[in-house]
PDB file of N, CA and C in Angstrom:
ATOM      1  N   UNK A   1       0.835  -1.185   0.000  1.00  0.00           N
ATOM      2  CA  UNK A   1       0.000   0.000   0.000  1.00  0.00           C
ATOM      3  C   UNK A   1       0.875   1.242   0.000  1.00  0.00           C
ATOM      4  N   UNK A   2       0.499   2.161  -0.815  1.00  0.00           N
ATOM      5  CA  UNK A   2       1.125   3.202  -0.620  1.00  0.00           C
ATOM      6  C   UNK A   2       0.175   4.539  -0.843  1.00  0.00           C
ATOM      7  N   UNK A   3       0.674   5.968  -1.050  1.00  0.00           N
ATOM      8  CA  UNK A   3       0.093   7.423  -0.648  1.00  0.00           C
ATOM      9  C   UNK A   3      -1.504   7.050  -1.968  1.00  0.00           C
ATOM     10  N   UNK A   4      -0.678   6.541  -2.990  1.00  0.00           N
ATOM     11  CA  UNK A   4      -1.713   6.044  -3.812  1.00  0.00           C
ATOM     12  C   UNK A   4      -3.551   5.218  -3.466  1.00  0.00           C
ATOM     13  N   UNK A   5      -3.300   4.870  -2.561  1.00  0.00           N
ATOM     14  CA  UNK A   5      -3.810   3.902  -1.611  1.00  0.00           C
ATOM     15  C   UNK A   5      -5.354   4.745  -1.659  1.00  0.00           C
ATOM     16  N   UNK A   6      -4.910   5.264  -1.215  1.00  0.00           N
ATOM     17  CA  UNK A   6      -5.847   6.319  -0.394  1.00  0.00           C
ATOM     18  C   UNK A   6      -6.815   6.788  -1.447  1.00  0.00           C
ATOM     19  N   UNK A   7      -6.906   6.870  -3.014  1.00  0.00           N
ATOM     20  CA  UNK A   7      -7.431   7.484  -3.894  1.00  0.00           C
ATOM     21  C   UNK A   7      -8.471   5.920  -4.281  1.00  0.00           C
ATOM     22  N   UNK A   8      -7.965   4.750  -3.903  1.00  0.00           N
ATOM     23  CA  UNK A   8      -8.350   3.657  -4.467  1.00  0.00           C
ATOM     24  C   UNK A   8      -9.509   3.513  -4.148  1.00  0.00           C
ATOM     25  N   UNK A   9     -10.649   2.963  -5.147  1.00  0.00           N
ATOM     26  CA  UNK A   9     -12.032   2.781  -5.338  1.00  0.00           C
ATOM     27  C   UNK A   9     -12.261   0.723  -4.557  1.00  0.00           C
ATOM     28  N   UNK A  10     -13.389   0.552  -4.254  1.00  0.00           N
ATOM     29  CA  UNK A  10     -13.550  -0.721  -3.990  1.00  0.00           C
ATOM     30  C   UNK A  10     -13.470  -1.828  -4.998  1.00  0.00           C
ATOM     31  N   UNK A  11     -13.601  -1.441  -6.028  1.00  0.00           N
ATOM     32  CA  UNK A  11     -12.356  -2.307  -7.226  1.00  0.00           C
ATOM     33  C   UNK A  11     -10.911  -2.634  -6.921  1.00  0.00           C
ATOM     34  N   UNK A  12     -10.369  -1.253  -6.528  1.00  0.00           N
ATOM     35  CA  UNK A  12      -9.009  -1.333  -6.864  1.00  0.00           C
ATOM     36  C   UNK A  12      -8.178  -1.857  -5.321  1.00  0.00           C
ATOM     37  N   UNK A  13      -9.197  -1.966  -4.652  1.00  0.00           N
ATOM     38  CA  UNK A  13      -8.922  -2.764  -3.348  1.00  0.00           C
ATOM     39  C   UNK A  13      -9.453  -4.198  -3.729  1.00  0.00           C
ATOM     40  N   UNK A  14     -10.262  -4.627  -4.441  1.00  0.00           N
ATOM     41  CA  UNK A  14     -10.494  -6.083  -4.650  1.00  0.00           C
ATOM     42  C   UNK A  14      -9.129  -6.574  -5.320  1.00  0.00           C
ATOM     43  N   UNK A  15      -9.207  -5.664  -6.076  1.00  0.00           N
ATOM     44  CA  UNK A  15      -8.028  -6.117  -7.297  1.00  0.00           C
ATOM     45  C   UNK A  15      -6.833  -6.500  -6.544  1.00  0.00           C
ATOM     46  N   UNK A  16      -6.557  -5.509  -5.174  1.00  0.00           N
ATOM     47  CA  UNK A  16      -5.301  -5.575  -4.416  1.00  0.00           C
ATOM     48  C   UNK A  16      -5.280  -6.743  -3.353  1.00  0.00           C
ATOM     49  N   UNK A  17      -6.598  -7.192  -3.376  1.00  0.00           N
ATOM     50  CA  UNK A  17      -6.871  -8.507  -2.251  1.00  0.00           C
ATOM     51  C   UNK A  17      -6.202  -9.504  -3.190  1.00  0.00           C
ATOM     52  N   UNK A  18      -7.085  -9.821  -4.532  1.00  0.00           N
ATOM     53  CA  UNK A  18      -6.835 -10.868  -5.389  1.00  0.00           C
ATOM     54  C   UNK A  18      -5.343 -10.821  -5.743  1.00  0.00           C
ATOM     55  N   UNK A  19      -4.437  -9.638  -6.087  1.00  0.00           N
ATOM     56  CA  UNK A  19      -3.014  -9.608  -6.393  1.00  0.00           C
ATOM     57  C   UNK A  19      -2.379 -10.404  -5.201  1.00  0.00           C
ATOM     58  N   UNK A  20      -2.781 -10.215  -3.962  1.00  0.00           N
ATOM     59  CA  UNK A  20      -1.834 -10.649  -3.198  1.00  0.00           C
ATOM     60  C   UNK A  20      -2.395 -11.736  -2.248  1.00  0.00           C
ATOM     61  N   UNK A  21      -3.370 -12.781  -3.121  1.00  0.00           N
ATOM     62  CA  UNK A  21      -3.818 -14.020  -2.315  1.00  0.00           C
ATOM     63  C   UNK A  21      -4.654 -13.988  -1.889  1.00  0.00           C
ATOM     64  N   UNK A  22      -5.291 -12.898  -1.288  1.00  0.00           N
ATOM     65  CA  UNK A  22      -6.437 -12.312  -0.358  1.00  0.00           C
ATOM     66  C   UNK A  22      -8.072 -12.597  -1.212  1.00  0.00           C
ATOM     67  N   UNK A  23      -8.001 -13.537  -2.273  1.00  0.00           N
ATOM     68  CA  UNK A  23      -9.092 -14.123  -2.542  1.00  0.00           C
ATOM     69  C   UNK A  23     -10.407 -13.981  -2.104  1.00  0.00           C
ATOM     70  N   UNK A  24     -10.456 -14.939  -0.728  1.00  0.00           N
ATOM     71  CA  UNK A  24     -11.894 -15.060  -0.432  1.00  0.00           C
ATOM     72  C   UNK A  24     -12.383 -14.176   0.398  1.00  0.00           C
ATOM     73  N   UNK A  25     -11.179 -12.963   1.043  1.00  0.00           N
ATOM     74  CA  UNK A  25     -11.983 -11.608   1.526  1.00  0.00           C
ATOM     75  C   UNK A  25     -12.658 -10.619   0.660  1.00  0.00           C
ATOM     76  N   UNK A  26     -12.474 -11.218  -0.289  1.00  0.00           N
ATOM     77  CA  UNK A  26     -13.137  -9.861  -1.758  1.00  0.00           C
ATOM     78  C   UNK A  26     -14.328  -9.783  -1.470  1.00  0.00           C
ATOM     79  N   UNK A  27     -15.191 -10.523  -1.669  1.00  0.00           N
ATOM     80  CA  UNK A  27     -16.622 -10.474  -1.370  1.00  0.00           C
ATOM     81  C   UNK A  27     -16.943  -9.868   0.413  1.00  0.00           C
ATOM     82  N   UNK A  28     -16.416 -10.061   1.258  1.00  0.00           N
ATOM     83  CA  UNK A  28     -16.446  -9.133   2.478  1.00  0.00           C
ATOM     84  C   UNK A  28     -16.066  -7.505   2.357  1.00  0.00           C
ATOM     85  N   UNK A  29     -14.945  -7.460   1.654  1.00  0.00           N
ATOM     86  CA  UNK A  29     -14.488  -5.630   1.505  1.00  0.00           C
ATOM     87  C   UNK A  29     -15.581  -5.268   1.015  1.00  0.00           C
ATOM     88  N   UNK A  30     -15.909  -6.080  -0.065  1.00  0.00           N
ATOM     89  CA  UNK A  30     -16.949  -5.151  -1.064  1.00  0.00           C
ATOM     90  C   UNK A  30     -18.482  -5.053  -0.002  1.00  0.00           C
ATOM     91  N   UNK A  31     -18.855  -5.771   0.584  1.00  0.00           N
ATOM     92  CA  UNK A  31     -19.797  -5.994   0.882  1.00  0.00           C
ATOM     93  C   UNK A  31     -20.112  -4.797   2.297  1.00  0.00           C
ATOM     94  N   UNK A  32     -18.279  -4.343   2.461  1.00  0.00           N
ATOM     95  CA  UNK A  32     -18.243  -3.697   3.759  1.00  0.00           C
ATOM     96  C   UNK A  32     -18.173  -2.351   3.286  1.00  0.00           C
ATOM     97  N   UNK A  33     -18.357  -1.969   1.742  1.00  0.00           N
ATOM     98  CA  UNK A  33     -17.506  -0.697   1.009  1.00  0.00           C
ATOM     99  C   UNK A  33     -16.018  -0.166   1.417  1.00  0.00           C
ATOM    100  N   UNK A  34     -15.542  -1.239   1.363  1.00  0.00           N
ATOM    101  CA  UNK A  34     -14.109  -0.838   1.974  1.00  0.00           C
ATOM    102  C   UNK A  34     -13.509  -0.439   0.945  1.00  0.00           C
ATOM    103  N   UNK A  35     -13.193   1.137   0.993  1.00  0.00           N
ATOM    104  CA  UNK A  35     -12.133   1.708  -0.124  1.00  0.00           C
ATOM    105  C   UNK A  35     -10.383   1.799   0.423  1.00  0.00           C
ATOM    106  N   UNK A  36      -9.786   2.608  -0.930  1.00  0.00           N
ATOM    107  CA  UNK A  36      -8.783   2.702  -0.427  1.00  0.00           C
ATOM    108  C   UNK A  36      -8.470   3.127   0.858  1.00  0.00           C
ATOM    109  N   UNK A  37      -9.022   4.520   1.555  1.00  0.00           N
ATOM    110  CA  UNK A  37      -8.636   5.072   2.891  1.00  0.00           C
ATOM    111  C   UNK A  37      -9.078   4.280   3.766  1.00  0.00           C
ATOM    112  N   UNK A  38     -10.372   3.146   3.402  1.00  0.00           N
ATOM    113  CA  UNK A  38     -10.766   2.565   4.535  1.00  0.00           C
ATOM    114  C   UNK A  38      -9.799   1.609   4.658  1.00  0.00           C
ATOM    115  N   UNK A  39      -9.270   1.077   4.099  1.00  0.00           N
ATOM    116  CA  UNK A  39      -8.005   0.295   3.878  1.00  0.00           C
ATOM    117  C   UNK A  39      -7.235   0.878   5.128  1.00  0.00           C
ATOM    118  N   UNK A  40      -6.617   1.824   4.556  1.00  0.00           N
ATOM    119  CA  UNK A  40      -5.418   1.939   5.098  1.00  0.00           C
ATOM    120  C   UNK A  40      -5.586   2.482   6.679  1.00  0.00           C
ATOM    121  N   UNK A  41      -6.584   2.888   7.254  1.00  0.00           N
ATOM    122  CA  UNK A  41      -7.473   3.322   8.321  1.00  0.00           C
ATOM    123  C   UNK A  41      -7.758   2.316   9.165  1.00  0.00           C
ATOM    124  N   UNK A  42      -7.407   0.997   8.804  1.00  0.00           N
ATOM    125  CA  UNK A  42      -8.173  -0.574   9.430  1.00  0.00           C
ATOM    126  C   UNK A  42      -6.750  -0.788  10.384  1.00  0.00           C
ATOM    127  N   UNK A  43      -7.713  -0.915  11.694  1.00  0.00           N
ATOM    128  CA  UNK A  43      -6.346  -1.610  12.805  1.00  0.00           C
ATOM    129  C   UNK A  43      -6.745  -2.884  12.884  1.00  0.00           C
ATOM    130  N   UNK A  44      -5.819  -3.745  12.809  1.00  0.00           N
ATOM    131  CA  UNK A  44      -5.119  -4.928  12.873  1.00  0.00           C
ATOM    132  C   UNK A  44      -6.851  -5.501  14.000  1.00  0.00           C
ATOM    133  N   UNK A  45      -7.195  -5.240  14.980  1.00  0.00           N
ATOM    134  CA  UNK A  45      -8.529  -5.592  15.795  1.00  0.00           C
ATOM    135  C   UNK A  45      -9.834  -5.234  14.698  1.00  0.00           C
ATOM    136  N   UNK A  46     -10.009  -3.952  14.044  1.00  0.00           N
ATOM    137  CA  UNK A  46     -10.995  -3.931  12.889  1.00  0.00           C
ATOM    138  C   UNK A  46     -10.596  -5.000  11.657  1.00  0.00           C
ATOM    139  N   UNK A  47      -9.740  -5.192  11.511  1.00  0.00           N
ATOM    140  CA  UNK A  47     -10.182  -6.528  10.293  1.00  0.00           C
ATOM    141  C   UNK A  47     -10.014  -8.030  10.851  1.00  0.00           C
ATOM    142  N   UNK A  48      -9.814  -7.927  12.117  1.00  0.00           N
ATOM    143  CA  UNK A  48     -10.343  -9.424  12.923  1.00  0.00           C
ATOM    144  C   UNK A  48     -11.846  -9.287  13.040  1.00  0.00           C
ATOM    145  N   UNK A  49     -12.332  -8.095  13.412  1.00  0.00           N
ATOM    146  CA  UNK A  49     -13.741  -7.863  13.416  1.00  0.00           C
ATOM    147  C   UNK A  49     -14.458  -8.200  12.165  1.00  0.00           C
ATOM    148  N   UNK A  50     -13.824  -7.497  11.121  1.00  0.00           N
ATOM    149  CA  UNK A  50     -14.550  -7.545  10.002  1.00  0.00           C
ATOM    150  C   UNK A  50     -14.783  -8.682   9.206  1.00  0.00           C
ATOM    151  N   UNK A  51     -13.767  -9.849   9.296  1.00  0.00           N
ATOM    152  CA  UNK A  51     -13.482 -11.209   8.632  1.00  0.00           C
ATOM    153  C   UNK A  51     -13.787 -11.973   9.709  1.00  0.00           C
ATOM    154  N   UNK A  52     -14.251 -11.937  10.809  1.00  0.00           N
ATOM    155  CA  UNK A  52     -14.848 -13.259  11.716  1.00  0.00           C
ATOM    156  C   UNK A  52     -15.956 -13.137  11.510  1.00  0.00           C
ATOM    157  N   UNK A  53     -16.286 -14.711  11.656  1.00  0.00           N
ATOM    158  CA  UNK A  53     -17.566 -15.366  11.414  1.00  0.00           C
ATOM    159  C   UNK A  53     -18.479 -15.763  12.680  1.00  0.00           C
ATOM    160  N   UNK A  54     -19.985 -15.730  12.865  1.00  0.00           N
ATOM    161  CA  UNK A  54     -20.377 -15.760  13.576  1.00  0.00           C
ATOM    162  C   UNK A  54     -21.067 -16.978  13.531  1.00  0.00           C
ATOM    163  N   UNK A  55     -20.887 -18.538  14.115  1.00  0.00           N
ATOM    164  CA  UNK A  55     -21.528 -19.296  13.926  1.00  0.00           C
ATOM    165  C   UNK A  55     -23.373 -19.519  14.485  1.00  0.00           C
ATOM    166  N   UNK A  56     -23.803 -20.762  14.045  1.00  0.00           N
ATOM    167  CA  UNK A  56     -25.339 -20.778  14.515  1.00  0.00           C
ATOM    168  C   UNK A  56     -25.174 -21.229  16.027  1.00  0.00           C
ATOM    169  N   UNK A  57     -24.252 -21.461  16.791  1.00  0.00           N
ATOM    170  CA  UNK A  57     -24.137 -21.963  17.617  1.00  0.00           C
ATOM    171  C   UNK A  57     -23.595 -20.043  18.851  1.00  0.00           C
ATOM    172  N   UNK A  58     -23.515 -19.450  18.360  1.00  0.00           N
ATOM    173  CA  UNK A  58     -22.703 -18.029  18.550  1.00  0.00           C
ATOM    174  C   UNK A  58     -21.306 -18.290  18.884  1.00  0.00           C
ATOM    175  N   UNK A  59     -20.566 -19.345  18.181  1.00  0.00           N
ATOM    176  CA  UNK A  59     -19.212 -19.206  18.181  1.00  0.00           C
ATOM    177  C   UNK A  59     -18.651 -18.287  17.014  1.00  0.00           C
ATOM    178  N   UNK A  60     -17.719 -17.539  17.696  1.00  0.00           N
ATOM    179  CA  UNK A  60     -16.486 -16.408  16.652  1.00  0.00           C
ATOM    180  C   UNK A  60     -15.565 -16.920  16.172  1.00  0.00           C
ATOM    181  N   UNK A  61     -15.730 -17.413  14.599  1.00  0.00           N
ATOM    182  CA  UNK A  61     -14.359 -17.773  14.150  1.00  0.00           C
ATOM    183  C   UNK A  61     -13.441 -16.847  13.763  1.00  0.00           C
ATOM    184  N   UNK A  62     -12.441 -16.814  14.033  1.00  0.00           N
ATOM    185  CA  UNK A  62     -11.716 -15.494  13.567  1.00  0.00           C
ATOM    186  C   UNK A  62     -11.009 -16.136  11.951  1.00  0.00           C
ATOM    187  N   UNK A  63     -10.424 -14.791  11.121  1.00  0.00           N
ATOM    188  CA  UNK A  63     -10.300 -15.561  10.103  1.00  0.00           C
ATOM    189  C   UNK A  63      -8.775 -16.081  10.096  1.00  0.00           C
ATOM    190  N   UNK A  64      -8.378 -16.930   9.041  1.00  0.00           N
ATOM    191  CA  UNK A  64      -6.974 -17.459   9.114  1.00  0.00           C
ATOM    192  C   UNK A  64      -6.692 -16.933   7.535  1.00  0.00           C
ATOM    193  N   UNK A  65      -5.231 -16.569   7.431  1.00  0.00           N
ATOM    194  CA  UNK A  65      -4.238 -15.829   6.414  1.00  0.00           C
ATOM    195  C   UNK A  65      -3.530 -17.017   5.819  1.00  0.00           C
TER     196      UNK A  65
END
C-alpha cells in the first residue's frame, strides 16, 4: 500500500486482495464498502472484526491468512 492507496475505489482494493492471495476476503471488503482510505485506516482488531464469522451456535471464528 502506498500514498496512492488512499485514492483507491472498492475495485481497486479487490483487485489488491486478489493480487496478493487475499481471494476469499473480496466479497467481504466489497460488501463492507471498503475503499482505499478505509483500507489503510483498518487496525489490525478492525479486520479481525470484520473477517470473523459468527456461527449458529454463537461461536467467533476469527479468520486465518
Amino acid at each position: 500500500l502506498d500514498k496512492f492507496s488512499m485514492e483507491w475505489n472498492y475495485q481497486d482494493v479487490s483487485y489488491w486482495l486478489m493480487e496478493n492471495g487475499f481471494e476469499k476476503f473480496v466479497n467481504k471488503f466489497q460488501e463492507e464498502e471498503i475503499d482505499g482510505l478505509s483500507l489503510l485506516n483498518l487496525s489490525s482488531s478492525s479486520i479481525d472484526e470484520l473477517l470473523s464469522i459468527n456461527t449458529a451456535a454463537d461461536i467467533v471464528k476469527k479468520p486465518t491468512i
